[in-house]
Protein backbone atom coordinates (compact mmCIF):
# COMPACT_ATOMS: atom_id res chain seq x y z
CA UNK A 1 8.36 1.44 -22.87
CA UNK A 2 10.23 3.76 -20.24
CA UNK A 3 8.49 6.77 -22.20
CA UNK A 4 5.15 5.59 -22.78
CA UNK A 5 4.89 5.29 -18.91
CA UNK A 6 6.74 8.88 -18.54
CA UNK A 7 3.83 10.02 -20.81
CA UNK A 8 1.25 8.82 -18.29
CA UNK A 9 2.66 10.21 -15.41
CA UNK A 10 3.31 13.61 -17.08
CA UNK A 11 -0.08 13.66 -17.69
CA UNK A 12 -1.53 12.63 -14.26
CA UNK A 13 1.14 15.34 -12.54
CA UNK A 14 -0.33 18.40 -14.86
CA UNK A 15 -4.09 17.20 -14.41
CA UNK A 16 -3.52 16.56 -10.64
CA UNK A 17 -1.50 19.59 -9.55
CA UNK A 18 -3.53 21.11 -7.49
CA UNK A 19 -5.16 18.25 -6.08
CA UNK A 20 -4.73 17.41 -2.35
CA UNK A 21 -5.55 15.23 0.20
CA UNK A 22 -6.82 15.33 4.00
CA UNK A 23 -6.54 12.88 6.66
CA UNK A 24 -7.86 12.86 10.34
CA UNK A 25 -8.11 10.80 13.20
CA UNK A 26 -9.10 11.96 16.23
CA UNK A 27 -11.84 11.24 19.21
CA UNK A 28 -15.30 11.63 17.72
CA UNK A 29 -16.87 14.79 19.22
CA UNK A 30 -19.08 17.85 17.00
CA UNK A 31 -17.79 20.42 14.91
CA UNK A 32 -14.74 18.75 13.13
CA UNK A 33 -16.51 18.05 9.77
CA UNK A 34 -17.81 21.78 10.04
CA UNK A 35 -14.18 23.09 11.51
CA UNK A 36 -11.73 21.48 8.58
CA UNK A 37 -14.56 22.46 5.72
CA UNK A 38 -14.78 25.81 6.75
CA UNK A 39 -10.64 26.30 7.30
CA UNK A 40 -10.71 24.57 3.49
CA UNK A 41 -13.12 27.21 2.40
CA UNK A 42 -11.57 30.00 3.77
CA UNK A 43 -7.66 28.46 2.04
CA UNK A 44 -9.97 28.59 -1.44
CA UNK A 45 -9.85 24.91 -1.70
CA UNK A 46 -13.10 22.75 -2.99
CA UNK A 47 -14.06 19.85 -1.66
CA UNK A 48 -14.35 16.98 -3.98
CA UNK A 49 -13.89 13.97 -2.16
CA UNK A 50 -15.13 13.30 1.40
CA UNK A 51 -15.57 10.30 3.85
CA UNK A 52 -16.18 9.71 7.17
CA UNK A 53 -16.78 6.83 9.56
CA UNK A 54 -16.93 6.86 13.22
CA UNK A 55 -15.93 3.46 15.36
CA UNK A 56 -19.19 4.72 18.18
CA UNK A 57 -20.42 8.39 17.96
CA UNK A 58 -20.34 8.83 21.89
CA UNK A 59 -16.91 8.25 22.66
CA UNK A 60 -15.67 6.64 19.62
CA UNK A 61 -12.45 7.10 17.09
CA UNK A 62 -13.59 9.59 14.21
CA UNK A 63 -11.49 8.87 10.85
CA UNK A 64 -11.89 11.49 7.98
CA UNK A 65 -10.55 11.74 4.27
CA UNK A 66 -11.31 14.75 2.41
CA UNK A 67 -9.91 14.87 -1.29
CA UNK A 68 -9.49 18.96 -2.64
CA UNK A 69 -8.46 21.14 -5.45
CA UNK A 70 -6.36 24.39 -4.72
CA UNK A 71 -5.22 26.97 -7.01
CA UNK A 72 -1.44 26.73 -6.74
CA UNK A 73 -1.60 24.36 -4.38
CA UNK A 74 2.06 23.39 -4.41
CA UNK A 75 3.00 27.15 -3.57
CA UNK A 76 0.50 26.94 -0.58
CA UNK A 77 0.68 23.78 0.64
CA UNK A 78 3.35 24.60 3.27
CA UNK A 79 1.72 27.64 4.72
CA UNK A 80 -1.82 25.24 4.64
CA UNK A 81 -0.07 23.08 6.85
CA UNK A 82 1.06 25.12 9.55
CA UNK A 83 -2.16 27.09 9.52
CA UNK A 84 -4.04 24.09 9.91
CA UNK A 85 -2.14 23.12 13.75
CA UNK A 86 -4.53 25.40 15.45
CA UNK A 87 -7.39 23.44 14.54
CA UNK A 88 -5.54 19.81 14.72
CA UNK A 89 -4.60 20.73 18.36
CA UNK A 90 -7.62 22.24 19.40
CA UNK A 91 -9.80 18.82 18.36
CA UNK A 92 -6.20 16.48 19.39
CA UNK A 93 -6.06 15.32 15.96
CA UNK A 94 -3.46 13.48 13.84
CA UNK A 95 -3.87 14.72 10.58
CA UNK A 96 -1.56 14.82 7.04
CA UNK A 97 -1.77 16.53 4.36
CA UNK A 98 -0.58 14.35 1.08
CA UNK A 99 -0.22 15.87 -2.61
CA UNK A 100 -1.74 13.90 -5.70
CA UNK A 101 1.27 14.93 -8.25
CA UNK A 102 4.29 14.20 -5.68
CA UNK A 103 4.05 10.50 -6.59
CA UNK A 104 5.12 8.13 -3.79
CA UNK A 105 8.52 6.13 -4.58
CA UNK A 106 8.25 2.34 -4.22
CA UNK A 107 10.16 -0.56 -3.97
CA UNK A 108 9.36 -4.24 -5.15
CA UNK A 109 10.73 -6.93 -3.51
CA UNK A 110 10.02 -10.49 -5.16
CA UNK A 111 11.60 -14.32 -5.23
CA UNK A 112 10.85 -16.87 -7.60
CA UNK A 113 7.17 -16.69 -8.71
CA UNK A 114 6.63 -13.74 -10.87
CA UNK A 115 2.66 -13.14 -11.01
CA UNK A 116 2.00 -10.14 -8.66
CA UNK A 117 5.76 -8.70 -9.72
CA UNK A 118 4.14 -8.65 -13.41
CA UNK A 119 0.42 -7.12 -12.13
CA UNK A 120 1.93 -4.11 -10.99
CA UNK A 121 4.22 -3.68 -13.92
CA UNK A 122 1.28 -4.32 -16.33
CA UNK A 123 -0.48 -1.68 -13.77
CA UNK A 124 2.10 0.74 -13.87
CA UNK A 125 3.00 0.59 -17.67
CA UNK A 126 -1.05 1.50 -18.22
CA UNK A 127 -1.22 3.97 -16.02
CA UNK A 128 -3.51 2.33 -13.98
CA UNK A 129 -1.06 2.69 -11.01
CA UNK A 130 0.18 6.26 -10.09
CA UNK A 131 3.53 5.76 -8.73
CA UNK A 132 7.39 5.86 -9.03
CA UNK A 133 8.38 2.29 -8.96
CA UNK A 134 12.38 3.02 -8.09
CA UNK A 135 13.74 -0.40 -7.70
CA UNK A 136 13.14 -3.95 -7.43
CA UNK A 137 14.98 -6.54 -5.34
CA UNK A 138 14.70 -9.90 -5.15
CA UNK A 139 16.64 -12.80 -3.35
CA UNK A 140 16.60 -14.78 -7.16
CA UNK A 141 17.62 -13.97 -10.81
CA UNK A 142 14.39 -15.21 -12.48
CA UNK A 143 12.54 -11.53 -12.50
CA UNK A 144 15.87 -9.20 -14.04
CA UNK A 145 15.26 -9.65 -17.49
CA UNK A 146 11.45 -8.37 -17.23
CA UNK A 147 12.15 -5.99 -14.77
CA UNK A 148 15.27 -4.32 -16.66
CA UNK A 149 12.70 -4.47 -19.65
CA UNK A 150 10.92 -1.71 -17.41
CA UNK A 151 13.83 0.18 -17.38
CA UNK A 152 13.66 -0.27 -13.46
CA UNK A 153 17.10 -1.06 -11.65
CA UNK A 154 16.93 -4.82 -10.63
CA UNK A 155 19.42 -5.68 -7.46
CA UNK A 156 19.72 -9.39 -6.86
CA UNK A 157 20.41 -9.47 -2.63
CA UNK A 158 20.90 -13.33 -1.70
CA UNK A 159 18.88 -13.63 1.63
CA UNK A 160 18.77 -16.90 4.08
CA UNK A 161 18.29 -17.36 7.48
CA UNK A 162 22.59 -17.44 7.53
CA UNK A 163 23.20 -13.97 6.52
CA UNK A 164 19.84 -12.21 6.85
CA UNK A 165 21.30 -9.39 8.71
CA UNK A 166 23.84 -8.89 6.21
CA UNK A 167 21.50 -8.69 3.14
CA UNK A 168 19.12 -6.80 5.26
CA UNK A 169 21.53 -4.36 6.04
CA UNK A 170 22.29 -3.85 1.92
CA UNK A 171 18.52 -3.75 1.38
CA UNK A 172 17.89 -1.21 3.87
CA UNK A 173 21.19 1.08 2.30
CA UNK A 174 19.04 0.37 -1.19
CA UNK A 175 16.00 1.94 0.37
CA UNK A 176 17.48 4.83 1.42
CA UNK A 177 19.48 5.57 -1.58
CA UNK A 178 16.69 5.44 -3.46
CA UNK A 179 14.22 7.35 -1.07
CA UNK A 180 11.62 4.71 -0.70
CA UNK A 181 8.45 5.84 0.19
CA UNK A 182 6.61 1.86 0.05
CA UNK A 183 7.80 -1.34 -0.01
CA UNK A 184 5.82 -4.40 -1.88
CA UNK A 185 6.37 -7.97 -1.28
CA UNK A 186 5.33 -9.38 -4.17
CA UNK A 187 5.67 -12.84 -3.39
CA UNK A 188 9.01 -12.44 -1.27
CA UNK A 189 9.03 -15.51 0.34
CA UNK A 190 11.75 -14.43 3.18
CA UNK A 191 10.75 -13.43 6.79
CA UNK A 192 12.03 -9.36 7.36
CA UNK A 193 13.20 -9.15 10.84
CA UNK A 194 11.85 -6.74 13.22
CA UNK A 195 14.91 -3.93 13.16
CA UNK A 196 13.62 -3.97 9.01
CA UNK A 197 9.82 -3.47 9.91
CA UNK A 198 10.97 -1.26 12.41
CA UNK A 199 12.67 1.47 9.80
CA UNK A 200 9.33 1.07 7.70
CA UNK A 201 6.05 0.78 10.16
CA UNK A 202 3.24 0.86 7.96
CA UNK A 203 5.30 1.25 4.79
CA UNK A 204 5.58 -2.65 3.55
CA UNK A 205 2.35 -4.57 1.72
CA UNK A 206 2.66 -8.07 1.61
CA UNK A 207 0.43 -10.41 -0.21
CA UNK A 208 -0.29 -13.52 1.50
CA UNK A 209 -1.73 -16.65 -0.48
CA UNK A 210 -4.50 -17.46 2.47
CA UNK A 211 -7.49 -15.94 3.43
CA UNK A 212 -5.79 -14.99 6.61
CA UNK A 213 -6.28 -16.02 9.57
CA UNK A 214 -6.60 -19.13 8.05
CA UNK A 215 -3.94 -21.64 7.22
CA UNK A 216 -1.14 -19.16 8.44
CA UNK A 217 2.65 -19.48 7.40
CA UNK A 218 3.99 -21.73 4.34
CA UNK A 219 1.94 -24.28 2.11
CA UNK A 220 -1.18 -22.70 2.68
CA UNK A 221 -2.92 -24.20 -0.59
CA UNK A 222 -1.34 -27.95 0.29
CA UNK A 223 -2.83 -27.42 4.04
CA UNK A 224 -6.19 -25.99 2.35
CA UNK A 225 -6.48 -29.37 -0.13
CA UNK A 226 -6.24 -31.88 2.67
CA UNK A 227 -8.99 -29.71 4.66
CA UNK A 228 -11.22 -30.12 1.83
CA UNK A 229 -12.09 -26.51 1.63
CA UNK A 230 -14.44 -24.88 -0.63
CA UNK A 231 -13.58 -21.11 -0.73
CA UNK A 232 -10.02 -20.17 -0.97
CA UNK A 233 -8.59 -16.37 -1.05
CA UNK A 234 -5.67 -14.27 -0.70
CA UNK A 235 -5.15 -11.22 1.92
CA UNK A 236 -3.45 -8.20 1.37
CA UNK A 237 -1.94 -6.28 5.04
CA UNK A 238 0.73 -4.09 5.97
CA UNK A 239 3.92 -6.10 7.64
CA UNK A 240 4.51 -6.15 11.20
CA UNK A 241 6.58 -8.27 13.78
CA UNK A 242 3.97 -11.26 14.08
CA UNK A 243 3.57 -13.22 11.16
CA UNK A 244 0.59 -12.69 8.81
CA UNK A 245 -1.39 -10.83 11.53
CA UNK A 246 -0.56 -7.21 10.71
CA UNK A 247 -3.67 -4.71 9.54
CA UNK A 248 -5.31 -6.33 6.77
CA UNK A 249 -5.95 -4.00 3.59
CA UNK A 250 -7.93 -6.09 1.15
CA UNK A 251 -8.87 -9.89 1.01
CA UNK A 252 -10.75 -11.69 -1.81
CA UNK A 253 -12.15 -15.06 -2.36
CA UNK A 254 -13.20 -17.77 -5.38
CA UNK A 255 -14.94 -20.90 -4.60
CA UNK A 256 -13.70 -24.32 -5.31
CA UNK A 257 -14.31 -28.18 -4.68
CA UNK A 258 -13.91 -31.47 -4.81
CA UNK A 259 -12.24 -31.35 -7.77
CA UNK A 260 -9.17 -28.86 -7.61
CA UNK A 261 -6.44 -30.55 -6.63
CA UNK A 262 -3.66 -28.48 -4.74
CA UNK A 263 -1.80 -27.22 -8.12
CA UNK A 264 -5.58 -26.10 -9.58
CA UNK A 265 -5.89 -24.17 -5.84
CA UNK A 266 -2.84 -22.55 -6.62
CA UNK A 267 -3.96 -21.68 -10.29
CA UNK A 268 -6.96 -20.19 -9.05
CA UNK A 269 -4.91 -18.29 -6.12
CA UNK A 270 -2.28 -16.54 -8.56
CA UNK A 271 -5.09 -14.64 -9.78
CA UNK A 272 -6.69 -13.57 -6.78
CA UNK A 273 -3.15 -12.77 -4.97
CA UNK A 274 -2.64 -10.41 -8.05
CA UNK A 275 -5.71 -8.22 -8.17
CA UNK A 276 -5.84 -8.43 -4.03
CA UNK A 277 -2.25 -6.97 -4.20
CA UNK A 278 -3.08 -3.99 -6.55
CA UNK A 279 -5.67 -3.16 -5.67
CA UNK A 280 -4.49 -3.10 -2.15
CA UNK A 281 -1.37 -0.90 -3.25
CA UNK A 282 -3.10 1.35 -5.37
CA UNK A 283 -5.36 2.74 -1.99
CA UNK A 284 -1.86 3.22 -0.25
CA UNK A 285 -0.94 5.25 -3.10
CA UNK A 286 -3.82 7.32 -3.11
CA UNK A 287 -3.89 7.82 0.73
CA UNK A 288 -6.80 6.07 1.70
CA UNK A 289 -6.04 3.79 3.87
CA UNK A 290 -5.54 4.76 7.59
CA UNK A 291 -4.54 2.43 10.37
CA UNK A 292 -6.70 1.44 13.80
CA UNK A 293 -4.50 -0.63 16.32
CA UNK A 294 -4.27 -3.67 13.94
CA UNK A 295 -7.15 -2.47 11.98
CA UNK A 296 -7.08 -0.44 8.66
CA UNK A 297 -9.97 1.92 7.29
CA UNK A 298 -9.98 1.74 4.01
CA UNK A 299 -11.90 4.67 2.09
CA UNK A 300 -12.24 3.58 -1.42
């Protein structure tokens, strides 16, 4: 299995290798779409991606993704970069520069129910999800045998309220020795503490089964039942120190009624939580999502 996915990413590396990618906030004002096309141009690079969105052209936030091929690109990436501060300075941009064949290194983390875990495996194995998935880590034993299937290093790290600093402080050694580039919680079902979030701002996806900001914290499909509610949904967002209410990525919905009871909800959930996950991932991976105070952009 281990070399059919090595196969894909091979691939993907040599097609992609001099593909880039471009991205810029900065206060909307003229000339930036003309001033980073024309510094593009004039580095040989083509433009084959670009959007744009603007929160209020007079005065406003100006957000920017362009997507490029260079000849050699990895050679001139470096000397891209630096030339490229005259122009981020001069319109007080933050802008990075992000390289489709250096595949970011992630990290699952997962407890007892398996579903989104699985998604991205089934994802990754097809090639369907370009990354290097390093590790996984989970506070139970039920996901080892199908992640060491993977050929993916499986680390079982007990974690309750008790010792939460202490597994914390082995899961954050993991991260580094691995060189973790994004964390997924796939269904982790423990709360990270805010020295953890703090090491990974804007770096950890979680899934949450609710259409957020509805039915917040545990037993969301239980709370939804007894409301009687006809649409349920699940909400993808990057972690932060309040609960739930970090900058949501991607949310989806199915409608329901009278007649799903909670465990039919929760059927009908596992699917949505699985596609809203990967899908939510998979824009992370390809840069194009940026962040807006606790809102997210998402160019896809």
């Amino acid at each position: 299995m281990k070399s059919h996915i090595e196969q894909h990413v091979t691939s993907y590396k040599e097609k992609y290798k001099n593909r880039g990618r471009l991205l810029i906030s900065c206060s909307d004002q003229p000339g930036i779409v003309s001033a980073v096309s024309t510094f593009l141009f004039e580095q040989g690079a083509n433009i084959v991606e670009s959007s744009q969105h603007s929160t209020n052209p007079e005065g406003g936030t100006f957000f920017i993704r362009f997507e490029f091929e260079c000849d050699r690109l990895d050679e001139k990436g470096p000397a891209m970069e630096e030339a490229f501060q005259s122009i981020a300075e001069s319109f007080s941009m933050e802008a990075k520069f992000t390289y489709a064949h250096r595949l970011k290194r992630t990290a699952v983390f997962v407890s007892k129910e398996l579903h989104c875990l699985l998604e991205l495996l089934w994802a990754w194995e097809s090639g369907d999800l370009m990354s290097d998935i390093a590790v996984v880590v989970s506070n139970h034993e039920d996901a080892r045998e199908v992640v060491e299937s993977f050929g993916i290093p499986f680390y079982h790290i007990s974690a309750t309220k008790e010792i939460r600093a202490e597994a914390e402080a082995q899961q954050l050694q993991l991260l580094k020795d691995y060189n973790i580039d994004l964390i997924i919680l796939a269904r982790y079902m423990q709360i990270l503490t805010p020295t953890f979030v703090a090491e990974n701002p804007y770096r950890i996806i979680n899934i949450h089964h609710s259409f957020l900001p509805a039915f917040i914290g545990a037993k969301p499909y239980e709370r939804a039942y007894k409301r009687g509610v006809k649409l349920i949904g699940a909400t993808s967002h990057y972690v932060t120190d309040d609960l739930d209410e970090g900058p949501i990525i991607e949310q989806d919905i199915e409608r329901v009624n009278h007649r799903d009871d909670a465990e039919e909800l929760k059927k009908k959930g596992r699917l949505i939580e699985r596609t809203v996950l990967a899908r939510a991932v998979k824009w992370h991976l390809e840069d194009r999502i940026l962040v807006y105070g606790n809102r997210t952009i998402v160019f896809n």
